[in-house]
PDB file of N, CA and C in Angstrom:
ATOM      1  N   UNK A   1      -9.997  -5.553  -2.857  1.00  0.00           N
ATOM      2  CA  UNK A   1      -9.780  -4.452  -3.770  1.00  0.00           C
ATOM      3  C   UNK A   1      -8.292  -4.294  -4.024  1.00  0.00           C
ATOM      4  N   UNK A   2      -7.936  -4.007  -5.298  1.00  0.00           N
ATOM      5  CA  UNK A   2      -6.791  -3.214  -6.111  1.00  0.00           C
ATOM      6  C   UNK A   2      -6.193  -1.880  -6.090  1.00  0.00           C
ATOM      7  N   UNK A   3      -5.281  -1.612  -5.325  1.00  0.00           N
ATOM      8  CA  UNK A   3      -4.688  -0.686  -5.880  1.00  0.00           C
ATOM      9  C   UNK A   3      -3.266  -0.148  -6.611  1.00  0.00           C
ATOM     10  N   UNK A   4      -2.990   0.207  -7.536  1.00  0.00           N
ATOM     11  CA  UNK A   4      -1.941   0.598  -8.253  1.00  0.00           C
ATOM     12  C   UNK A   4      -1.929   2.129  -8.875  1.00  0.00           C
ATOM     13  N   UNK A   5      -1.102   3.267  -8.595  1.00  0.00           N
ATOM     14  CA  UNK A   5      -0.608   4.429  -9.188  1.00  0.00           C
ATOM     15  C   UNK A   5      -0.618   5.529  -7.974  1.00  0.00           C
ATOM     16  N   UNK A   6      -1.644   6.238  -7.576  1.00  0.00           N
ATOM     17  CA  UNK A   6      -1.109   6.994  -7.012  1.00  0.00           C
ATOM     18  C   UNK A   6      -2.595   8.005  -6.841  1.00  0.00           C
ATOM     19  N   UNK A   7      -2.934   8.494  -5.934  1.00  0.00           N
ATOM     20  CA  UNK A   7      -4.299   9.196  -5.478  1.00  0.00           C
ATOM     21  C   UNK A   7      -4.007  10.386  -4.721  1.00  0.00           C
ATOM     22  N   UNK A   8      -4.646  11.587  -4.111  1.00  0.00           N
ATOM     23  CA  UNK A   8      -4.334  12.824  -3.712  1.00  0.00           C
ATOM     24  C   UNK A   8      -5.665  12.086  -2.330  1.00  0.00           C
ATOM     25  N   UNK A   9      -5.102  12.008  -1.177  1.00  0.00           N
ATOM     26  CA  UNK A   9      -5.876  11.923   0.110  1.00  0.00           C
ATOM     27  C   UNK A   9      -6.478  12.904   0.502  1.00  0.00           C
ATOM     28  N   UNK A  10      -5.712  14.451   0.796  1.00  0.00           N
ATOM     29  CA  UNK A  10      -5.999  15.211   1.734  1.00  0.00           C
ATOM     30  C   UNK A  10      -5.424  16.649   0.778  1.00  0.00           C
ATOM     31  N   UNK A  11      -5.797  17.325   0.720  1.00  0.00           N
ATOM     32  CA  UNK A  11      -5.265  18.695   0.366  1.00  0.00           C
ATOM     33  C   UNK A  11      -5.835  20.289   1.050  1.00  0.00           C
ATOM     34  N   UNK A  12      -4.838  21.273   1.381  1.00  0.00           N
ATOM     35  CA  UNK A  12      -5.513  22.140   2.344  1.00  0.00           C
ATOM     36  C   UNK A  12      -4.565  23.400   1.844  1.00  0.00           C
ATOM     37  N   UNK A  13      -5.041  24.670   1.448  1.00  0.00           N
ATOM     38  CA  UNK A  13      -4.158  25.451   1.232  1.00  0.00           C
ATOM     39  C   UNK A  13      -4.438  26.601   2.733  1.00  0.00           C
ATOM     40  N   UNK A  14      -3.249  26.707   3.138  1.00  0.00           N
ATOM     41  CA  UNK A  14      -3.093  27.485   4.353  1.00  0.00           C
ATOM     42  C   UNK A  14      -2.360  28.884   4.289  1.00  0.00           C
ATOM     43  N   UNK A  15      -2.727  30.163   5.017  1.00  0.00           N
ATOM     44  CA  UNK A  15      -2.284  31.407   4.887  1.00  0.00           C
ATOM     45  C   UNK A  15      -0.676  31.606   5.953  1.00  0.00           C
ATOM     46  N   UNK A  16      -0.677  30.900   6.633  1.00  0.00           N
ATOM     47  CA  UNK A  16       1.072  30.578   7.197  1.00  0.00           C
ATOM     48  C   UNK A  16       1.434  29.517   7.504  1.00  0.00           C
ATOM     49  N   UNK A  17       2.141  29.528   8.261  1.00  0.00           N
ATOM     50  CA  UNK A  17       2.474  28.502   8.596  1.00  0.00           C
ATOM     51  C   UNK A  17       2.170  27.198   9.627  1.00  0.00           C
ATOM     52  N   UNK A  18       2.405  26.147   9.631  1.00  0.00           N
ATOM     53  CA  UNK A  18       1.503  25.491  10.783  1.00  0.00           C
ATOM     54  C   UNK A  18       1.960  23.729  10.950  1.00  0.00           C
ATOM     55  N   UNK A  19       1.923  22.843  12.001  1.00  0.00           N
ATOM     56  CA  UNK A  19       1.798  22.140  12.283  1.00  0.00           C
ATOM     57  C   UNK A  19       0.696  21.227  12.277  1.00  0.00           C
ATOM     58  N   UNK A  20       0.776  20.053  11.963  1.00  0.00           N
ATOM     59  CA  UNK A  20      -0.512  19.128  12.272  1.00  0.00           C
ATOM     60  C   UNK A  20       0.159  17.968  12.758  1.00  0.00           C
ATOM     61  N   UNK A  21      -0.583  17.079  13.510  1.00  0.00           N
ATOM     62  CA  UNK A  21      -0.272  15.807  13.845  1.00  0.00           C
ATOM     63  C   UNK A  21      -1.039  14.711  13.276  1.00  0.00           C
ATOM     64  N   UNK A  22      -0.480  13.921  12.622  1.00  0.00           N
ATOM     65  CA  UNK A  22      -0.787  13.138  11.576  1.00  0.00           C
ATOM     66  C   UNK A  22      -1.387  11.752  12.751  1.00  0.00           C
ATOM     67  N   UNK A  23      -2.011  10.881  12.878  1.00  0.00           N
ATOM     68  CA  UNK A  23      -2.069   9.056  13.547  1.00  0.00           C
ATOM     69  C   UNK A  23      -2.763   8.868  12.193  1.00  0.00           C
ATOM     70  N   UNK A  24      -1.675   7.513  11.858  1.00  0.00           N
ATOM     71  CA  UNK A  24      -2.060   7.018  10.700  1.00  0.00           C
ATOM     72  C   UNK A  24      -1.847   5.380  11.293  1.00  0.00           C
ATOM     73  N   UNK A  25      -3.213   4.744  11.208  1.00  0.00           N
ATOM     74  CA  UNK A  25      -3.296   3.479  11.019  1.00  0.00           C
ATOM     75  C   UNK A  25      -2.995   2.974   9.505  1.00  0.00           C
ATOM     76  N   UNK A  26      -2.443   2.155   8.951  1.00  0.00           N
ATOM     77  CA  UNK A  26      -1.962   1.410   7.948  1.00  0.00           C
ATOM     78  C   UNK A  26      -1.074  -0.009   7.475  1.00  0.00           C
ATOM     79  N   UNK A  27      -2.140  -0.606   6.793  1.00  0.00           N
ATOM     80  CA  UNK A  27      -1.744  -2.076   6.392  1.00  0.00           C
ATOM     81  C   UNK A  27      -2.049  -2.279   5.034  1.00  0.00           C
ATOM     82  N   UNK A  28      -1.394  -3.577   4.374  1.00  0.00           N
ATOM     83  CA  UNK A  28      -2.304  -3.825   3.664  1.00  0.00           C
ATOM     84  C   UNK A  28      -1.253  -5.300   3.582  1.00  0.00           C
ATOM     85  N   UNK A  29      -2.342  -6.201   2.337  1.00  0.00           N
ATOM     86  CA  UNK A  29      -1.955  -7.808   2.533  1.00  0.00           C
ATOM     87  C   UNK A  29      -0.931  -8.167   1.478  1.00  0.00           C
ATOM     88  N   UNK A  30      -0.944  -7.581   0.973  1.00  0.00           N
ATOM     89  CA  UNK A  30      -0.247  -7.865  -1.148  1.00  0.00           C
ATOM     90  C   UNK A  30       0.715  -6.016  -1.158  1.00  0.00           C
ATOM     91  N   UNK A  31       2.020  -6.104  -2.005  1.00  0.00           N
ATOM     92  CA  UNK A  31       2.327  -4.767  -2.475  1.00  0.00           C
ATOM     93  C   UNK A  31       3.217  -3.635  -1.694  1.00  0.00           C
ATOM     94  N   UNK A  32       3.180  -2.731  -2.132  1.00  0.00           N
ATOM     95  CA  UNK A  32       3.736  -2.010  -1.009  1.00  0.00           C
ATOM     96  C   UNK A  32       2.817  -0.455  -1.499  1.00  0.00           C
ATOM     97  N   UNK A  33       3.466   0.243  -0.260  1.00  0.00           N
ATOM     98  CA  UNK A  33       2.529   1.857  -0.482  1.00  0.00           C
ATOM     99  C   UNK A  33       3.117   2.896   0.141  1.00  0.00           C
ATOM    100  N   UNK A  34       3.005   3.714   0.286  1.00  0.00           N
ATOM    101  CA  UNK A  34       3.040   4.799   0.916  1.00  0.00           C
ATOM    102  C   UNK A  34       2.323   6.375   1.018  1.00  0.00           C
ATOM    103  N   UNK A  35       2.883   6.743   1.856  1.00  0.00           N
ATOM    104  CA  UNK A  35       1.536   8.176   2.245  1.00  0.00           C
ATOM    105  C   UNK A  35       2.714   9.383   2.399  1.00  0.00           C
ATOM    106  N   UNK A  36       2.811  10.169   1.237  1.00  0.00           N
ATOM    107  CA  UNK A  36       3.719  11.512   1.119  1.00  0.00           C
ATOM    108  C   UNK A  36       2.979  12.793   1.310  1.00  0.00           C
ATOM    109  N   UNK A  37       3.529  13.606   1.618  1.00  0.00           N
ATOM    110  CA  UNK A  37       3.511  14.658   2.105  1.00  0.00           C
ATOM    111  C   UNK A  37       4.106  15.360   0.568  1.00  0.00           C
ATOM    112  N   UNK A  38       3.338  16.437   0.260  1.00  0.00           N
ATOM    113  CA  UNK A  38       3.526  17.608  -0.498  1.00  0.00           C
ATOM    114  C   UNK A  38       3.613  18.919  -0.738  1.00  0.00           C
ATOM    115  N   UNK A  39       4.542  19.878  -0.265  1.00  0.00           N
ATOM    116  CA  UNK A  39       4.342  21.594  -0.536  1.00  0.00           C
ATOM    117  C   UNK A  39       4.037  21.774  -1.070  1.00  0.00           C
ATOM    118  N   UNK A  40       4.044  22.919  -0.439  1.00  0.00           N
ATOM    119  CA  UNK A  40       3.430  24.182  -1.579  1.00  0.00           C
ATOM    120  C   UNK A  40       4.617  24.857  -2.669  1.00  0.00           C
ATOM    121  N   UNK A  41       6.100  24.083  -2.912  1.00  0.00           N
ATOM    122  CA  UNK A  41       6.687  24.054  -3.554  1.00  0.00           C
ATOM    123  C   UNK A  41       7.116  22.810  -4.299  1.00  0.00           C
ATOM    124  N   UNK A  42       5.932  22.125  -4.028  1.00  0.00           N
ATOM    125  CA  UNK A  42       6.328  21.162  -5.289  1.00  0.00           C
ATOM    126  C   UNK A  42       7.022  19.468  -4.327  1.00  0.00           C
ATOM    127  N   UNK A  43       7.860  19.986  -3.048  1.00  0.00           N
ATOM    128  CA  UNK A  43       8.972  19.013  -2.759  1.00  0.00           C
ATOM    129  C   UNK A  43       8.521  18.168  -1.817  1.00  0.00           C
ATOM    130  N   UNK A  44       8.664  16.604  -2.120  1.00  0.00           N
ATOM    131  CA  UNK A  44       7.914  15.524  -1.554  1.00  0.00           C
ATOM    132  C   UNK A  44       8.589  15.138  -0.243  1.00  0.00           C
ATOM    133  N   UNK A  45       8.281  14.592   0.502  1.00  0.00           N
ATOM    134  CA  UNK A  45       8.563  13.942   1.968  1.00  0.00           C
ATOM    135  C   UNK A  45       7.816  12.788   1.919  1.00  0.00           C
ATOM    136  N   UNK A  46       8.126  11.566   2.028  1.00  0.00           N
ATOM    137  CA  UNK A  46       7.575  10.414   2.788  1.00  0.00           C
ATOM    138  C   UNK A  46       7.070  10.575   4.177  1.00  0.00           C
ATOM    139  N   UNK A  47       6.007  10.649   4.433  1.00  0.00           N
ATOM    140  CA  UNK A  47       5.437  10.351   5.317  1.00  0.00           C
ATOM    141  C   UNK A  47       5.172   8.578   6.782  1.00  0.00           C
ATOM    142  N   UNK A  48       4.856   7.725   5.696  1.00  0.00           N
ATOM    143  CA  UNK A  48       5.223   6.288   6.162  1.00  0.00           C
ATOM    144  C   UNK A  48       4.700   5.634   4.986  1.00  0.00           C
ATOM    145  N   UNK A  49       5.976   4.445   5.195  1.00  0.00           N
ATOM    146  CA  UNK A  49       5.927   3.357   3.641  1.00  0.00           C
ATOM    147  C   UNK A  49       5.390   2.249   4.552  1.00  0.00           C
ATOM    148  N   UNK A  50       4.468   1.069   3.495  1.00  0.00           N
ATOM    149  CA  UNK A  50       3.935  -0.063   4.148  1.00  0.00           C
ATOM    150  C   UNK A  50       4.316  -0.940   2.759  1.00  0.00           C
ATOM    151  N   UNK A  51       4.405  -2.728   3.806  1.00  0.00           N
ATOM    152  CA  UNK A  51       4.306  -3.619   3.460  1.00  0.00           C
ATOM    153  C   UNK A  51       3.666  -4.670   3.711  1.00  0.00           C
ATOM    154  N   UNK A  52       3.249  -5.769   3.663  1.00  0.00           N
ATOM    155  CA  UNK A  52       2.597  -6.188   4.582  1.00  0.00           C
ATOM    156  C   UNK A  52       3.347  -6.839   5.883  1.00  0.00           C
ATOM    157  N   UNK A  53       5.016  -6.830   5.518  1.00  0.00           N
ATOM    158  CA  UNK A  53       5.820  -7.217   6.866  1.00  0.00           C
ATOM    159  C   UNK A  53       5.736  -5.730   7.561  1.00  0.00           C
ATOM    160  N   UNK A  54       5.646  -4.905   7.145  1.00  0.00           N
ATOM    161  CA  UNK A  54       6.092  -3.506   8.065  1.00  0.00           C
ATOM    162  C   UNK A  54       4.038  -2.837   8.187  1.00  0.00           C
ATOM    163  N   UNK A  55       3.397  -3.502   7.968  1.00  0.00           N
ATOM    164  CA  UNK A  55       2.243  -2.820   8.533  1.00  0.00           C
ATOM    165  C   UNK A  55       2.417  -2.285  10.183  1.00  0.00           C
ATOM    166  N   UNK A  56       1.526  -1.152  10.131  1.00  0.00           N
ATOM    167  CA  UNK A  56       1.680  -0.538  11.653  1.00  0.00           C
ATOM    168  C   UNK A  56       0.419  -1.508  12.643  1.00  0.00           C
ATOM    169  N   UNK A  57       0.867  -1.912  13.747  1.00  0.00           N
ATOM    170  CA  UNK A  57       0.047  -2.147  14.863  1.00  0.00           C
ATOM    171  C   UNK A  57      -0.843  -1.289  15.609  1.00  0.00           C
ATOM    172  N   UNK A  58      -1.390  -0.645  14.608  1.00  0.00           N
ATOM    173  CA  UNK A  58      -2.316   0.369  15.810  1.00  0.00           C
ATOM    174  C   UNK A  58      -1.840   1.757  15.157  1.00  0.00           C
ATOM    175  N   UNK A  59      -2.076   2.765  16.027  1.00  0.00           N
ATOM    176  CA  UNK A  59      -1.535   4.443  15.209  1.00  0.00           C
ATOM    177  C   UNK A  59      -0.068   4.508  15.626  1.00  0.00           C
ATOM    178  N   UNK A  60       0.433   5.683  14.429  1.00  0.00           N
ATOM    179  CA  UNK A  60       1.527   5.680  14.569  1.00  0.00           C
ATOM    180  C   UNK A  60       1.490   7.648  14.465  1.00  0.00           C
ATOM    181  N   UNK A  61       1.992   8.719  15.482  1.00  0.00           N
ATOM    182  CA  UNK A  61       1.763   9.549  15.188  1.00  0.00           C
ATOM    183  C   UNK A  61       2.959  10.022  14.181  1.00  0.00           C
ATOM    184  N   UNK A  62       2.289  11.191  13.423  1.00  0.00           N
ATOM    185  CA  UNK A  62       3.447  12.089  12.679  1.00  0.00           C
ATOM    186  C   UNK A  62       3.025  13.168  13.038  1.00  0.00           C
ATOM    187  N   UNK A  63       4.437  14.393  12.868  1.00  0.00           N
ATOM    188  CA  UNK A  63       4.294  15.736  12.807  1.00  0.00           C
ATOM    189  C   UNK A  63       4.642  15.922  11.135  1.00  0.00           C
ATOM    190  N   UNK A  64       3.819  17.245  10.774  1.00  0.00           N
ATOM    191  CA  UNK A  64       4.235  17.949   9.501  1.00  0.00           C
ATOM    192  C   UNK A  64       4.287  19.102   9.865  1.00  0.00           C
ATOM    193  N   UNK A  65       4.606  19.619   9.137  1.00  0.00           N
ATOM    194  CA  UNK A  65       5.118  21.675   9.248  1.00  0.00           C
ATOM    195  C   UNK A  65       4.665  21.650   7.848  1.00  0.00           C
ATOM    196  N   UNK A  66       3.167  22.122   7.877  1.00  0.00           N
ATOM    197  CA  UNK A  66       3.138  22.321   6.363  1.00  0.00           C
ATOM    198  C   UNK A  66       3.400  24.266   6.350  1.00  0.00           C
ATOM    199  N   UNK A  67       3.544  24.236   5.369  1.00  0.00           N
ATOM    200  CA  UNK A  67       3.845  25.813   4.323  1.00  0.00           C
ATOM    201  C   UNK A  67       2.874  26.277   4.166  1.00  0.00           C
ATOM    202  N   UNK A  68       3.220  27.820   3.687  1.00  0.00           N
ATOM    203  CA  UNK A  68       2.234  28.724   3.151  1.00  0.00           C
ATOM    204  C   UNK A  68       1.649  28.362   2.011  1.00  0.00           C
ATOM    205  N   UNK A  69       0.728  27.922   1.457  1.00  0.00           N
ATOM    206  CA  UNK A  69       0.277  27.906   0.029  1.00  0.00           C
ATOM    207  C   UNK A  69      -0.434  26.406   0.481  1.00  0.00           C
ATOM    208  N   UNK A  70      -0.229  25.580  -1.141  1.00  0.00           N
ATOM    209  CA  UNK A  70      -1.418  25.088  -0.965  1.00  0.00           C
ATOM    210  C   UNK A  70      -0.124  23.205  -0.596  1.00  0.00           C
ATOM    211  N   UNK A  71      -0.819  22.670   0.203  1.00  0.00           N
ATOM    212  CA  UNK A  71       0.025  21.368   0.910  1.00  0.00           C
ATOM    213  C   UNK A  71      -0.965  19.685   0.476  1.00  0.00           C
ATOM    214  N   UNK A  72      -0.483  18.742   0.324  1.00  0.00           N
ATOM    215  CA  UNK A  72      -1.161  17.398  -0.114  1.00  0.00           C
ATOM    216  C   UNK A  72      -0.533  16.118   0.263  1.00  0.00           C
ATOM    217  N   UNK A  73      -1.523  15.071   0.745  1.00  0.00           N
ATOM    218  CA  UNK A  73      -1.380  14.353   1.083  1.00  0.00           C
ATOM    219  C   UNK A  73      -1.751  13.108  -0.273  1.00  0.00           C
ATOM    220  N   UNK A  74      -0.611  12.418  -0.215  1.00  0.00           N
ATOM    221  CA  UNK A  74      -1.364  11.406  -1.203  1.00  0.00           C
ATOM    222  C   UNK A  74      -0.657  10.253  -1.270  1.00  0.00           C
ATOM    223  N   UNK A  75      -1.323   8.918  -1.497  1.00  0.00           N
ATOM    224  CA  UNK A  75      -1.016   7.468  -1.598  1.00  0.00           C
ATOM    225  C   UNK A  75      -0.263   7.325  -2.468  1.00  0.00           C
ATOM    226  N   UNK A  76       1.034   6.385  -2.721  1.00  0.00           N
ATOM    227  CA  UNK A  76       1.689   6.068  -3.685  1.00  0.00           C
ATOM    228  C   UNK A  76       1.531   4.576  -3.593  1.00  0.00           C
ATOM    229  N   UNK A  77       0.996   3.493  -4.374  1.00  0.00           N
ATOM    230  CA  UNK A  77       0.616   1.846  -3.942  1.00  0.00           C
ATOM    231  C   UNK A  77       1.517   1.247  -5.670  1.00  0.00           C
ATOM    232  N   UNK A  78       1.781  -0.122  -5.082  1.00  0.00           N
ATOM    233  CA  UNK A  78       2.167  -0.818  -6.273  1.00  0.00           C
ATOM    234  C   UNK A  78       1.979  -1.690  -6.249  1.00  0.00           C
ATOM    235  N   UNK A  79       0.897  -2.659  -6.544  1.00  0.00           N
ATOM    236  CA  UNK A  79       0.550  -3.933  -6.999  1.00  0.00           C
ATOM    237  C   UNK A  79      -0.196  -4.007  -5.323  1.00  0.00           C
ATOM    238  N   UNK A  80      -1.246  -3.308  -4.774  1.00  0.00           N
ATOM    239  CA  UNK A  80      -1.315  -3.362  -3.419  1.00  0.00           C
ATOM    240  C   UNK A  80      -2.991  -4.005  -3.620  1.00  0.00           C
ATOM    241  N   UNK A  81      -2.964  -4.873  -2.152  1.00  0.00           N
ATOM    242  CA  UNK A  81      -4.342  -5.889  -2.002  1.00  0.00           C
ATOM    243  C   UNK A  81      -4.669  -5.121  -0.717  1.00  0.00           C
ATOM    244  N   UNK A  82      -6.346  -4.997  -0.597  1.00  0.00           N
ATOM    245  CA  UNK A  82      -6.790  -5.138   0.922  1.00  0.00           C
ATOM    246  C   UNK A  82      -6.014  -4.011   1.950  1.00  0.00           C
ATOM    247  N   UNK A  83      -5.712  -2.673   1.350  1.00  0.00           N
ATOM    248  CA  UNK A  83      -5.768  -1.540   1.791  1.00  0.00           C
ATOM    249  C   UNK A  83      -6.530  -1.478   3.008  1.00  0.00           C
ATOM    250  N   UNK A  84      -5.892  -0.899   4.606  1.00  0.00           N
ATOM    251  CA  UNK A  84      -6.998  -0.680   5.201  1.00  0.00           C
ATOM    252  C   UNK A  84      -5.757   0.782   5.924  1.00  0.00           C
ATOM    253  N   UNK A  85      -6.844   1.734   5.490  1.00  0.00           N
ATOM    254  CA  UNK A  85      -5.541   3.402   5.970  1.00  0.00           C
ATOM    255  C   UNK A  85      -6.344   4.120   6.892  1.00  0.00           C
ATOM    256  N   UNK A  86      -6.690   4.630   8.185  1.00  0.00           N
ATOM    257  CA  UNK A  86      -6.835   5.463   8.664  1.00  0.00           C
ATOM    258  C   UNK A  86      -6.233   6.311   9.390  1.00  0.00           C
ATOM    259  N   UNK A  87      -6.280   7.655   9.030  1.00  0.00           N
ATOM    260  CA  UNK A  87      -5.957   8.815   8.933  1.00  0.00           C
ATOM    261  C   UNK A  87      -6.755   9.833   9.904  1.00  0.00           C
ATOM    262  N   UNK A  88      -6.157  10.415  11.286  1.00  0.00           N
ATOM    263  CA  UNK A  88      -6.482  11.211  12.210  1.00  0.00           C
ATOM    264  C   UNK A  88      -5.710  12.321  11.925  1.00  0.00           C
ATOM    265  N   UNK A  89      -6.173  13.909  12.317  1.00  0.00           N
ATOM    266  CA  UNK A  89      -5.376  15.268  12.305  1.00  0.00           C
ATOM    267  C   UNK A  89      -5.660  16.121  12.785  1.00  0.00           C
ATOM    268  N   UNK A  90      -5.114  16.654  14.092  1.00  0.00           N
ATOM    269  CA  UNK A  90      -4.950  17.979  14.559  1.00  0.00           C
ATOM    270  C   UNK A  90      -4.138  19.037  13.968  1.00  0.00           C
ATOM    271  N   UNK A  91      -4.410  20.516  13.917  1.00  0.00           N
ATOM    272  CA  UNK A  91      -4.027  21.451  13.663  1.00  0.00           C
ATOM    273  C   UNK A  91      -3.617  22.289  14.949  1.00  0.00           C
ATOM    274  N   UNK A  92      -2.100  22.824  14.782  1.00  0.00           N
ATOM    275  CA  UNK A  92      -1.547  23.513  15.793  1.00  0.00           C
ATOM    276  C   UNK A  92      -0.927  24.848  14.956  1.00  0.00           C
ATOM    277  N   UNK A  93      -1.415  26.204  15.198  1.00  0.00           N
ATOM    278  CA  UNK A  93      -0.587  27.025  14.333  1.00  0.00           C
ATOM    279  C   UNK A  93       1.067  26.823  15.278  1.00  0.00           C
ATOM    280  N   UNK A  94       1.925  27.661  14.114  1.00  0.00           N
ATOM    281  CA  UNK A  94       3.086  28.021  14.901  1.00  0.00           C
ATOM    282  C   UNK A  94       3.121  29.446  15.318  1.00  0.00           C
ATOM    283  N   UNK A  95       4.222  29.668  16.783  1.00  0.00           N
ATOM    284  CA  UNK A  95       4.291  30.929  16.781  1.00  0.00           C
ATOM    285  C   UNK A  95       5.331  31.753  15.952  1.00  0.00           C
TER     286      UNK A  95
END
């Protein structure tokens, strides 16, 4: 399979503030990609970029601090073959 442009993974609108821990398995054979992070103001964060030299060996954890409002996760791929992404997440409020 093909992928090229850009897809919305995960989206969650939350009433404060909060933590999650991201393990993201990710490879792929052809292309490059990545998995960004989105506020609830609009402003992007990279999350982790892949190639097929920089594929991850296994999980790789992340932290996010998402915001009040509404937060998104989504693929950015370019000319990408043989996608394989899994995606684990705990929720931790903050104090």
């Amino acid at each position: 399979s093909k992928f090229n442009g850009r897809e919305t993974l995960w989206k969650k609108t939350v009433r404060q503030n909060k933590d999650i821990e991201i393990e993201v398995d990710f490879s792929l054979s052809k292309g490059q990609a990545k998995i960004v992070y989105i506020d609830s103001k609009d402003n992007v964060t990279t999350v982790i970029e892949c190639q097929p030299e920089t594929s991850t060996d296994g999980f790789v954890t992340k932290t996010l601090s998402l915001k009040r409002g509404k937060n998104r996760l989504k693929i950015v791929g370019y000319d990408c073959e043989d996608i394989d992404l899994k995606m684990i997440y705990t929720e931790t409020y903050n104090q």
